[in-house]
Protein backbone atom coordinates (compact mmCIF):
# COMPACT_ATOMS: atom_id res chain seq x y z
CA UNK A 1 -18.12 -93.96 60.31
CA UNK A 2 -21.36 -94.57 59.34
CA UNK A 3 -23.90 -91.61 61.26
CA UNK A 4 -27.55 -92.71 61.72
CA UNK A 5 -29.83 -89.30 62.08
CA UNK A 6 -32.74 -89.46 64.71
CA UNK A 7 -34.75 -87.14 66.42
CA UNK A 8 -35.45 -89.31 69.13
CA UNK A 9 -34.05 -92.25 71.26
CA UNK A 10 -34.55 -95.44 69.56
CA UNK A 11 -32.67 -99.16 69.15
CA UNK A 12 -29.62 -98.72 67.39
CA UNK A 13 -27.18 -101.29 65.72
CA UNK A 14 -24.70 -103.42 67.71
CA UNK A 15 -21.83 -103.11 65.50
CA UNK A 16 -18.92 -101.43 65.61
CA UNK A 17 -18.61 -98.18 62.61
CA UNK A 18 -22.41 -97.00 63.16
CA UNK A 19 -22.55 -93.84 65.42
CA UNK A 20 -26.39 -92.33 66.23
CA UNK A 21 -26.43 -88.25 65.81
CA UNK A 22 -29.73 -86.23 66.99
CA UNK A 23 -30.42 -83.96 64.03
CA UNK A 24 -32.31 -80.96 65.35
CA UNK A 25 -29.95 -81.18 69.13
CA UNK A 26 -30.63 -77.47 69.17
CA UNK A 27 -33.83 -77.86 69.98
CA UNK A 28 -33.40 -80.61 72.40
CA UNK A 29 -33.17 -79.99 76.41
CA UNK A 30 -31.58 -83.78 76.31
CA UNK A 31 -29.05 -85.68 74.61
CA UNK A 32 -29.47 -89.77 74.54
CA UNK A 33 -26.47 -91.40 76.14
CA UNK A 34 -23.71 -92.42 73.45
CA UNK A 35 -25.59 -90.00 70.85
CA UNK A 36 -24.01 -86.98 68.72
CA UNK A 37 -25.15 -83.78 68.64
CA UNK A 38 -25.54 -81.93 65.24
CA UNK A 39 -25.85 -78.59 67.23
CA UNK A 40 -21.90 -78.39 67.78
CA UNK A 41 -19.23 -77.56 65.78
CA UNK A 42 -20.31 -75.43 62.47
CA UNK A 43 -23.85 -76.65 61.91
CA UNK A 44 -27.59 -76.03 60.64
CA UNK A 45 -29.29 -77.42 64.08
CA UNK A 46 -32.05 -75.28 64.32
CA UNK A 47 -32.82 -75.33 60.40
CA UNK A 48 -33.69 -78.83 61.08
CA UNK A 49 -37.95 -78.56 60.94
CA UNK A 50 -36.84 -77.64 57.03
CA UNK A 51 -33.87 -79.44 56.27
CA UNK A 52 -34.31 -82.84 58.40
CA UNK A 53 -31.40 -85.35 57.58
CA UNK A 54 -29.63 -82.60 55.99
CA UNK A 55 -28.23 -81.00 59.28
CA UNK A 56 -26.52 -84.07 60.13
CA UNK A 57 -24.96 -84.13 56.66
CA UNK A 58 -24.10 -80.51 57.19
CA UNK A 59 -22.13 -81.40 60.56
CA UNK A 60 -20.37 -84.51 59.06
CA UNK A 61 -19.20 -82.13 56.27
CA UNK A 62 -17.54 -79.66 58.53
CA UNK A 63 -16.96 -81.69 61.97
CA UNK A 64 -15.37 -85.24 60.77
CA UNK A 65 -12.07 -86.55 59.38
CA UNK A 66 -13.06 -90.33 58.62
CA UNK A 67 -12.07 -91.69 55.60
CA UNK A 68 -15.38 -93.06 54.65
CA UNK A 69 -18.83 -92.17 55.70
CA UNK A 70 -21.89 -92.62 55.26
CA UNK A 71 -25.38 -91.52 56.47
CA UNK A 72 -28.06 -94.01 57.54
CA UNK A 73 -31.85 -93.11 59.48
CA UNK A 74 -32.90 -94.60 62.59
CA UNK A 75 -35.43 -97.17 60.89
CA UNK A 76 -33.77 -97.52 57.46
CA UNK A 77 -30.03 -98.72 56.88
CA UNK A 78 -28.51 -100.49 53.78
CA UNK A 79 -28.00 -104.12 53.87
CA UNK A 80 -26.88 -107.25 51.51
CA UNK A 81 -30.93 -108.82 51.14
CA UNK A 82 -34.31 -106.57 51.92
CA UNK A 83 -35.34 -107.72 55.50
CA UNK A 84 -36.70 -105.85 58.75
CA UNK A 85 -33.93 -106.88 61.00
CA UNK A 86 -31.12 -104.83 62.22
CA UNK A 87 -29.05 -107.76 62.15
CA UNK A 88 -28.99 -107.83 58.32
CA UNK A 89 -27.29 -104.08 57.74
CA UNK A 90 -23.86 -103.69 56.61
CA UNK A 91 -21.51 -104.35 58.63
CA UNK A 92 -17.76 -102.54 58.30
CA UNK A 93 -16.21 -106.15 56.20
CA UNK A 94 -18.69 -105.56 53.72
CA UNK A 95 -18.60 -101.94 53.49
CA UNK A 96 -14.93 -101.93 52.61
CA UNK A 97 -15.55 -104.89 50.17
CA UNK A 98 -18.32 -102.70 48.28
CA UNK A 99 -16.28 -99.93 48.33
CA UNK A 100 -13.01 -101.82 46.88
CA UNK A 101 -15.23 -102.31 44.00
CA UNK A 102 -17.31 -99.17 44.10
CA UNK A 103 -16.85 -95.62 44.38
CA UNK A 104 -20.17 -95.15 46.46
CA UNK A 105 -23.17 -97.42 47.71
CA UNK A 106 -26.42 -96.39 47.34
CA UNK A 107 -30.17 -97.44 48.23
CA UNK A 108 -31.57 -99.85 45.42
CA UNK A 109 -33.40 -96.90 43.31
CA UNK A 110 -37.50 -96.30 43.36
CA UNK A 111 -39.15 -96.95 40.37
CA UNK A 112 -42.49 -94.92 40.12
CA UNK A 113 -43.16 -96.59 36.14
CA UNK A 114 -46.20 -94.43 35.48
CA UNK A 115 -44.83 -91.36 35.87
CA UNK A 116 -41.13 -89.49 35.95
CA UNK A 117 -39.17 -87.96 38.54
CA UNK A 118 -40.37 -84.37 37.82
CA UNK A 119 -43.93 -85.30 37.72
CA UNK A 120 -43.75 -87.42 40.80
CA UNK A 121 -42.46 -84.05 42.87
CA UNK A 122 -44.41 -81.78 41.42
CA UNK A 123 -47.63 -84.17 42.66
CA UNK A 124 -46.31 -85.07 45.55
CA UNK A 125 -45.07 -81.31 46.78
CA UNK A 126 -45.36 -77.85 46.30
CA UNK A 127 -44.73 -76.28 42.81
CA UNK A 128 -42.19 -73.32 43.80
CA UNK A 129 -38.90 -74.51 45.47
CA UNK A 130 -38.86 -77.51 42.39
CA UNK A 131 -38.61 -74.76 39.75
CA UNK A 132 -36.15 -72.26 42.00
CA UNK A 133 -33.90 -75.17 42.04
CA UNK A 134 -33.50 -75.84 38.68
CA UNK A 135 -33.39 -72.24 38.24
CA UNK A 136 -30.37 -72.31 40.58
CA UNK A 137 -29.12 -75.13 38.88
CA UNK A 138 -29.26 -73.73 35.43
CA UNK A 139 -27.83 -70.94 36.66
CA UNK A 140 -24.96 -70.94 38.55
CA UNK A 141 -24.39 -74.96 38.63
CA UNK A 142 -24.90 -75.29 34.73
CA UNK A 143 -22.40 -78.32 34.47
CA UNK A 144 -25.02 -80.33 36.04
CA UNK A 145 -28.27 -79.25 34.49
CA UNK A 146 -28.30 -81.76 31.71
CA UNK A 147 -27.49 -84.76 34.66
CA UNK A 148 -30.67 -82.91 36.39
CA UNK A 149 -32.44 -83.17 33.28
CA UNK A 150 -31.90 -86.82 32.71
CA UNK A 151 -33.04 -86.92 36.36
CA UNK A 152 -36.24 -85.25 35.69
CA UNK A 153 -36.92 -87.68 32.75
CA UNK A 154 -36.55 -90.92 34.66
CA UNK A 155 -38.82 -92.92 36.43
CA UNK A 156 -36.50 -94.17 39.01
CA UNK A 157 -34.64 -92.29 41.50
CA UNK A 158 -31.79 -92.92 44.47
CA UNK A 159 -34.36 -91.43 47.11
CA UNK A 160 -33.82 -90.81 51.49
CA UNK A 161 -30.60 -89.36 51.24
CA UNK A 162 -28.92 -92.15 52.94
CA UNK A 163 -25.29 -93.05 51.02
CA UNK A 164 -21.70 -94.71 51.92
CA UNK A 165 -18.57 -93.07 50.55
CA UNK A 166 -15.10 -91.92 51.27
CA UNK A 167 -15.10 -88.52 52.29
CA UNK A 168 -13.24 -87.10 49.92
CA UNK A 169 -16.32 -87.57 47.21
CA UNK A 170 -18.70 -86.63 49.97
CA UNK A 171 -17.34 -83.16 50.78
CA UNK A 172 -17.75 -82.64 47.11
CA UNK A 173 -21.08 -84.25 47.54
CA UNK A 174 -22.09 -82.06 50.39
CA UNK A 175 -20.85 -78.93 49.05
CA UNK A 176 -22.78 -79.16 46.00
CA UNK A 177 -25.69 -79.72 48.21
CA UNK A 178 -25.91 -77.22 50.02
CA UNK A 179 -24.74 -75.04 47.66
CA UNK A 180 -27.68 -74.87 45.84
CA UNK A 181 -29.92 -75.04 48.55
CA UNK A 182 -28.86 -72.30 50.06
CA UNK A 183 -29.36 -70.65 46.74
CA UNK A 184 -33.20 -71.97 47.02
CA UNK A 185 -33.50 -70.74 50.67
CA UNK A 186 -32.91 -66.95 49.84
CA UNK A 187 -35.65 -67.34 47.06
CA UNK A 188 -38.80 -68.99 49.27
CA UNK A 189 -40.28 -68.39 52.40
CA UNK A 190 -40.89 -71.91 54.62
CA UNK A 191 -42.98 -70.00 56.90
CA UNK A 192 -45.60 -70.50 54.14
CA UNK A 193 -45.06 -74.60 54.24
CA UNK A 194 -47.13 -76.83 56.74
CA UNK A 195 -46.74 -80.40 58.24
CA UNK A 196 -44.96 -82.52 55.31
CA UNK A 197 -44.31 -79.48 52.78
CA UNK A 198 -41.97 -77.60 55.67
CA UNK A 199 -39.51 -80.52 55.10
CA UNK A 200 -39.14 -79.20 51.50
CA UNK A 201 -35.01 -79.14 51.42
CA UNK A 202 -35.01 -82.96 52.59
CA UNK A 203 -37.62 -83.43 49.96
CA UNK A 204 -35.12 -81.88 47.20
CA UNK A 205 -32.03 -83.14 48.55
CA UNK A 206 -33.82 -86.44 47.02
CA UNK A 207 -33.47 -84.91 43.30
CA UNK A 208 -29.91 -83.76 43.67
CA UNK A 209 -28.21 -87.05 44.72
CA UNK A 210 -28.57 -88.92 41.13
CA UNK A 211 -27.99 -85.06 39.21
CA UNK A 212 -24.59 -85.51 41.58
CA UNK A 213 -23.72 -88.53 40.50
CA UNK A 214 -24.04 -88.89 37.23
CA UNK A 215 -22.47 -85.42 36.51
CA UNK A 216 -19.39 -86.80 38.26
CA UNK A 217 -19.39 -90.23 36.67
CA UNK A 218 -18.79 -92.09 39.80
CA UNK A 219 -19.44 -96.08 39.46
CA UNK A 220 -22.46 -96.92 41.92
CA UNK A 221 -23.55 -100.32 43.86
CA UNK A 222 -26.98 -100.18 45.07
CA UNK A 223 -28.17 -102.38 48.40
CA UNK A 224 -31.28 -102.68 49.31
CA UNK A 225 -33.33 -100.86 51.71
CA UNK A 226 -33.66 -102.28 55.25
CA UNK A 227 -37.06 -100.95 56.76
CA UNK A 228 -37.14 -101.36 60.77
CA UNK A 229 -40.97 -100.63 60.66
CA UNK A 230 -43.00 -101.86 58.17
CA UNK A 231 -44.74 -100.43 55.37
CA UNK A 232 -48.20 -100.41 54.11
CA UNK A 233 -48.17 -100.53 50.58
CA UNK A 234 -51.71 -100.63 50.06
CA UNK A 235 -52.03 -97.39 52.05
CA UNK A 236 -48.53 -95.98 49.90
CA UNK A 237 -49.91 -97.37 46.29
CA UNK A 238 -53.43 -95.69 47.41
CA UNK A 239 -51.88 -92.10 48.23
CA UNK A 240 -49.23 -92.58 45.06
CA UNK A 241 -52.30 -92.31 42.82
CA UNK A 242 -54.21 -89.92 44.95
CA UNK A 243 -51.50 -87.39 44.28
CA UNK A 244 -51.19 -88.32 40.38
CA UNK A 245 -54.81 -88.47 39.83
CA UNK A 246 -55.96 -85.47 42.20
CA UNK A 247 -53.59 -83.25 42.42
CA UNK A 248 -55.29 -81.11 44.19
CA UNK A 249 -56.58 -83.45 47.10
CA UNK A 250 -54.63 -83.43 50.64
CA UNK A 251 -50.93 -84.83 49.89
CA UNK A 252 -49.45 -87.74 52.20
CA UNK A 253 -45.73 -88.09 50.97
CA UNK A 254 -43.94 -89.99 54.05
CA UNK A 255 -44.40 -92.98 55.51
């Protein structure tokens, strides 16, 4: 099953395998018709304002039995060719062809060219939870610190947490996850963060994906992105070098 996280009603895909869940439910007075809740089961609901996607990844760790799955967002899925249309995702047939071939599909990686992975967080974000992860990393997940260093040194990146899989490599996936960010949680105080910065886990889930993969050695195909509302580029390129250049100037990371 393929989950798409939301926070709010919105037009989802006709086809069969894709299943809407409202991350932060919790929080919520309603539920849409035909949507999941991440506030049953074992779950992080009401963490969502910090960990966004990341609580519906926490449910489908500990509240689903499907064979594959996979996490898409409510105006970004995978597809075969880069369009706007929700016709042009994945469908299942396709999904189980990738995944005859490959042990995991991915989102055609960013390439930021001027600058590396590190550098592009630390301008982008706030300096603290960065370092406490690799802390965290270095210390208690050491078999992946030199995968998170390559990760650090690289100018592209697997970014928005979105992924296919069988479930078996995602609970190992997941568990690493969350592992060390609830390792980073004990050591920083989100009260601190406004607006964008109070997202800070989604924001590092972003580094760990690649650091995950490439300490396990599992073979990757990358689709590309499928944006349901356009982006402005000129307004993206314009804050990309804002942050580089003036580091110190007011930050706008998502769009």
């Amino acid at each position: 099953m393929i989950y798409i996280a939301t926070h709010k009603k919105y037009v989802m895909p006709p086809f069969d395998g894709y299943q809407p869940i409202l991350v932060g439910a919790a929080r919520h007075s309603e539920l849409p018709s035909g949507y999941l809740s991440d506030a049953t089961g074992r779950n992080i609901s009401l963490k969502n304002s910090n960990f966004n996607e990341l609580t519906a990844i926490y449910w489908i760790r500990y509240n689903t039995k499907d064979e594959v799955v996979g996490l898409m967002h409510y105006r970004r899925y995978l597809g075969l060719k880069k369009s706007h249309r929700l016709e042009d995702i994945l469908q299942n047939q396709q999904i189980n062809h990738l995944l005859s071939q490959y042990d995991i599909i991915l989102p055609k990686k960013r390439n930021y060219i001027i600058e590396n992975q590190k550098d592009h967080y630390l301008h982008a974000h706030s300096t603290e939870p960065y370092v406490i992860m690799k802390q965290v990393i270095a210390m208690k997940y050491v078999e992946y610190l030199p995968a998170f260093e390559q990760m650090e040194k690289s100018t592209s990146a697997h970014l928005f947490n979105m992924f296919i899989m069988p479930k078996r490599l995602f609970n190992d996936y997941a568990d690493f996850l969350f592992g060390v960010l609830e390792e980073v949680e004990k050591n920083i105080d989100t009260e601190k963060f406004e607006g964008q910065e109070a997202r800070v886990y989604g924001f590092l889930a972003e580094r760990l994906m690649d650091t995950w993969v490439n300490t396990k050695r599992v073979s990757v195909v990358e689709c590309p992105v499928i944006g349901l509302e356009r982006t402005n580029w000129l307004d993206k390129g314009y804050n990309f070098l804002k942050r580089k250049f003036f580091p110190k100037s007011k930050k706008k990371v998502h769009f």
